[in-house]
Protein backbone atom coordinates (compact mmCIF):
# COMPACT_ATOMS: atom_id res chain seq x y z
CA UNK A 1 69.01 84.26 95.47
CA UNK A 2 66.22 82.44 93.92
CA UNK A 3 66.43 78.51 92.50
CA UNK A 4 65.78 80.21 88.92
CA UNK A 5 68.34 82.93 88.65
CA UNK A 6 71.10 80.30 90.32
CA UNK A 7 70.52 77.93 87.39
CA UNK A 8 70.31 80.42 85.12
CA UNK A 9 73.53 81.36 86.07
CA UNK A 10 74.69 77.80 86.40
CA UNK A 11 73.53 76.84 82.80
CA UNK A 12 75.63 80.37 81.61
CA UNK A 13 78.56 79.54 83.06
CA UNK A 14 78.52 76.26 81.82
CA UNK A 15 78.25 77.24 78.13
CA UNK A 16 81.16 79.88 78.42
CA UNK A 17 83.36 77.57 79.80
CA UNK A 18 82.36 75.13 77.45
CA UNK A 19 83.24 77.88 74.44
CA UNK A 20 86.50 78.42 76.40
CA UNK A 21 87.71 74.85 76.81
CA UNK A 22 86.53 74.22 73.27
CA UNK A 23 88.93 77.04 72.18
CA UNK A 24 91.51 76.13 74.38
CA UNK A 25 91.57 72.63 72.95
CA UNK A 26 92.65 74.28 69.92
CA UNK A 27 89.02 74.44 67.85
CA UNK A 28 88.52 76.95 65.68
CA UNK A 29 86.30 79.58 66.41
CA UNK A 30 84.48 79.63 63.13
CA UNK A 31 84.31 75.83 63.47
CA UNK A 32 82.30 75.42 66.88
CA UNK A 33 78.78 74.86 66.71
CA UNK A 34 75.69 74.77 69.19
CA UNK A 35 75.56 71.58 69.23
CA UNK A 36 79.63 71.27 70.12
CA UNK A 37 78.41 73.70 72.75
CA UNK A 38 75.47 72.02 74.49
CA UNK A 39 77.78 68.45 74.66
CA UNK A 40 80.54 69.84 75.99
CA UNK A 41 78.59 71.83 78.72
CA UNK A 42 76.33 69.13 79.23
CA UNK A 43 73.28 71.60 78.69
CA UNK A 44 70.11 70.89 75.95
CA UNK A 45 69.23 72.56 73.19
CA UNK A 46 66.49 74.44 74.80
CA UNK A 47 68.69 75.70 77.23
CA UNK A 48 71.19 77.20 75.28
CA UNK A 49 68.96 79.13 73.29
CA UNK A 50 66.75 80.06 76.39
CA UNK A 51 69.69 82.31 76.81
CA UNK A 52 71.80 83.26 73.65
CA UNK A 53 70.55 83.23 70.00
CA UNK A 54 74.27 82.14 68.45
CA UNK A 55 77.89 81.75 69.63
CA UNK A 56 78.53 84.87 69.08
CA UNK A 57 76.22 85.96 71.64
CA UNK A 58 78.19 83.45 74.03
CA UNK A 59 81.64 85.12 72.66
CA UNK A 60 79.76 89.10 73.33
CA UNK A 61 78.86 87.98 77.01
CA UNK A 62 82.50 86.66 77.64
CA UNK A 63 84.02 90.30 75.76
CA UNK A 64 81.51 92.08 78.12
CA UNK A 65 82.40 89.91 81.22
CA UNK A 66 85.95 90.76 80.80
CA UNK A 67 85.33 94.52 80.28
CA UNK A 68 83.03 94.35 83.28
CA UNK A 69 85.72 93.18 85.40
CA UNK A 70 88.43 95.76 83.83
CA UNK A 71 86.16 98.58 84.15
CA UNK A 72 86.13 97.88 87.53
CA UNK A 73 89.36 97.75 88.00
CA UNK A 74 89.71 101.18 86.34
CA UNK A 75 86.86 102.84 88.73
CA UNK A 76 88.90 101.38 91.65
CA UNK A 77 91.97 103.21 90.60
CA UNK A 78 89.96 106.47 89.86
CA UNK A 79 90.42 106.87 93.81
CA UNK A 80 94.38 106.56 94.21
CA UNK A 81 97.21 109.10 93.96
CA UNK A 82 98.68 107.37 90.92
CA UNK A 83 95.53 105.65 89.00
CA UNK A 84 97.71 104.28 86.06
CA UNK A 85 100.15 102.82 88.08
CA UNK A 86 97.05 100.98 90.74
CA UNK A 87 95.10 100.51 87.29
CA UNK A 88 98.26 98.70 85.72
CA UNK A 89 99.19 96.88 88.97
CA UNK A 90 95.57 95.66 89.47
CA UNK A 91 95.45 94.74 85.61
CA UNK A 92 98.78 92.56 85.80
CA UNK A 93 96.74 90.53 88.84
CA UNK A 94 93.51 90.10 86.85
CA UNK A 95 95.86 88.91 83.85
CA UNK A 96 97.80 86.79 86.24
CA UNK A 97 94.70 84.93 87.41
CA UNK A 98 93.12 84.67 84.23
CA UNK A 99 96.77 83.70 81.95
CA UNK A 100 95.40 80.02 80.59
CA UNK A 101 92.18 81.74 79.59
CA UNK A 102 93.68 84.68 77.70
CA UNK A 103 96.21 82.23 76.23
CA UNK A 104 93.30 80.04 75.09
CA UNK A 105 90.97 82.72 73.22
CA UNK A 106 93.72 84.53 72.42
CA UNK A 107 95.33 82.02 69.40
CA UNK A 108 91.22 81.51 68.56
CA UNK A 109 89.08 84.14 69.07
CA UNK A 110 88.92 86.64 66.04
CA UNK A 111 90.79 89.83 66.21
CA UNK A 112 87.67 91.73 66.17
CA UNK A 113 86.92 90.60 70.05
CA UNK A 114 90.07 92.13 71.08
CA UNK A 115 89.56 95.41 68.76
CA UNK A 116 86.33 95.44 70.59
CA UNK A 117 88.24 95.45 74.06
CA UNK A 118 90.86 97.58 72.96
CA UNK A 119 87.99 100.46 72.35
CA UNK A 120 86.58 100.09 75.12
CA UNK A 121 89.75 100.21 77.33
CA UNK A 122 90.12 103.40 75.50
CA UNK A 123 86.99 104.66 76.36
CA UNK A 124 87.09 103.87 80.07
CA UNK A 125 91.33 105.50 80.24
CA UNK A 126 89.80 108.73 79.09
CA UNK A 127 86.45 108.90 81.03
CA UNK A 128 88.25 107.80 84.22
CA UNK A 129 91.82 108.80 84.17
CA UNK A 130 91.81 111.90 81.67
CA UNK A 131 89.49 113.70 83.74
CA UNK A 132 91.38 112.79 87.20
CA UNK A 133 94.81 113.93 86.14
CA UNK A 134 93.63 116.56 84.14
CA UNK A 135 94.57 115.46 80.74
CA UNK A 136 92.45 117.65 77.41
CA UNK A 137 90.54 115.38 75.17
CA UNK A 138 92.29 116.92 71.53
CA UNK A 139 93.40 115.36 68.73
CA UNK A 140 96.99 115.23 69.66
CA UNK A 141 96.25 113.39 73.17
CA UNK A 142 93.41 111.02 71.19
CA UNK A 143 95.95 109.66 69.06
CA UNK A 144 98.29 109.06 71.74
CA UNK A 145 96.21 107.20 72.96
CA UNK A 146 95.00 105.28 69.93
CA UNK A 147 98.71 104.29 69.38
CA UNK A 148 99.67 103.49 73.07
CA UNK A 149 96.90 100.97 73.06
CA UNK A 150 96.89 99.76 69.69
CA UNK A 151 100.95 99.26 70.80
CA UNK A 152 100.19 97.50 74.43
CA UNK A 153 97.15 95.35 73.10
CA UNK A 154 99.56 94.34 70.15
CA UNK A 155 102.36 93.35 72.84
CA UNK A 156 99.80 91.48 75.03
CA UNK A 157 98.78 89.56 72.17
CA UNK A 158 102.21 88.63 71.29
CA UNK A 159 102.90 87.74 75.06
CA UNK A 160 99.74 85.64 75.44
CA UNK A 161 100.65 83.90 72.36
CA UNK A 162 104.45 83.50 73.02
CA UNK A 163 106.21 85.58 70.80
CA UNK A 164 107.13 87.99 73.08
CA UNK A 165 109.22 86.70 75.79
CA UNK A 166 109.25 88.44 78.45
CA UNK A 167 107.57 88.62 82.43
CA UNK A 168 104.16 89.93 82.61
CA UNK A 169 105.26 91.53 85.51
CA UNK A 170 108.20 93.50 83.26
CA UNK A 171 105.66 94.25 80.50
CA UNK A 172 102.88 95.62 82.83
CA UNK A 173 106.23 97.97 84.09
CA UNK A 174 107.02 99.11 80.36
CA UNK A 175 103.34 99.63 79.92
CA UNK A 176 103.10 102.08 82.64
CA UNK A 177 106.03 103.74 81.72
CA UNK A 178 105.07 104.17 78.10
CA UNK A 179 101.63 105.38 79.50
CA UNK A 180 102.55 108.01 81.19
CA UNK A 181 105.59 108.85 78.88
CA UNK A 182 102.84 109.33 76.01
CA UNK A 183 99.61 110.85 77.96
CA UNK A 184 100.95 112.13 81.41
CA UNK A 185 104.00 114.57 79.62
């Protein structure tokens, strides 16, 4: 790996956690500027805009690293006997390792960022499980699955924010069982 792409990398990570720590120090997302940015990742100016044109571009990356890593996650489960319950399992994990994080953006970040995840969760379920356990793409089975997510992203939010009080481990279970309830019957 060259010097170059290791600093770019350096200097990226540096501003995303420094969006992330900002957030999770309970600034509002509207509020943060570049320049909150750049001081808090120790970074200049220059740098920051070397790679990223606003926050928002810093908030996209973040969205599309976390997608990234559950679109893996669903690919990996395309494989197994029962992908919803190895995609659900493996999900619970990635939340588990990642709780402080999602509890910080989550009481910040607009809603839009989650709506944003939310489709795209949608669009990996049906082009990695539908096709694998045989499920038709129709209206009935698209709004199934329209109001199992919108219903699980809703309860993660509340968990993530405290509201609902209840194991991760127990809501990842009543996931999957809701999920196949709704899309596997």
């Amino acid at each position: 790996m060259s010097t170059y792409y290791r600093n770019v990398t350096r200097s990226k990570n540096a501003i995303k956690k420094a969006l992330i720590t900002l957030l999770a120090e309970n600034k509002d997302y509207l509020s943060i500027t570049v320049t909150d940015l750049v001081k808090e990742a120790d970074v200049n100016r220059g740098t920051f805009y070397n790679h990223y044109s606003g926050i928002n571009d810093v908030v996209n990356e973040i969205e599309s690293d976390m997608m990234e890593k559950l679109s893996k996650t669903l690919k990996d489960s395309k494989d197994d006997k029962d992908p919803l319950s190895s995609f659900t399992n493996d999900v619970t994990e990635y939340l588990k390792e990642n709780d402080s994080l999602y509890r910080s953006l989550v009481k910040t970040v607009p809603t839009f960022i989650f709506d944003n995840l939310k489709t795209k969760l949608i669009q990996g379920i049906k082009a990695n499980i539908f096709p694998l356990k045989k499920i038709p793409v129709n209206e009935e089975t698209e709004i199934a699955l329209h109001m199992v997510a919108n219903s699980l992203v809703g309860s993660y939010i509340d968990y993530l924010t405290g509201l609902l009080d209840v194991s991760l481990d127990d809501l990842i279970q009543f996931s999957l069982k809701m999920l196949k309830k709704e899309l596997l019957n």
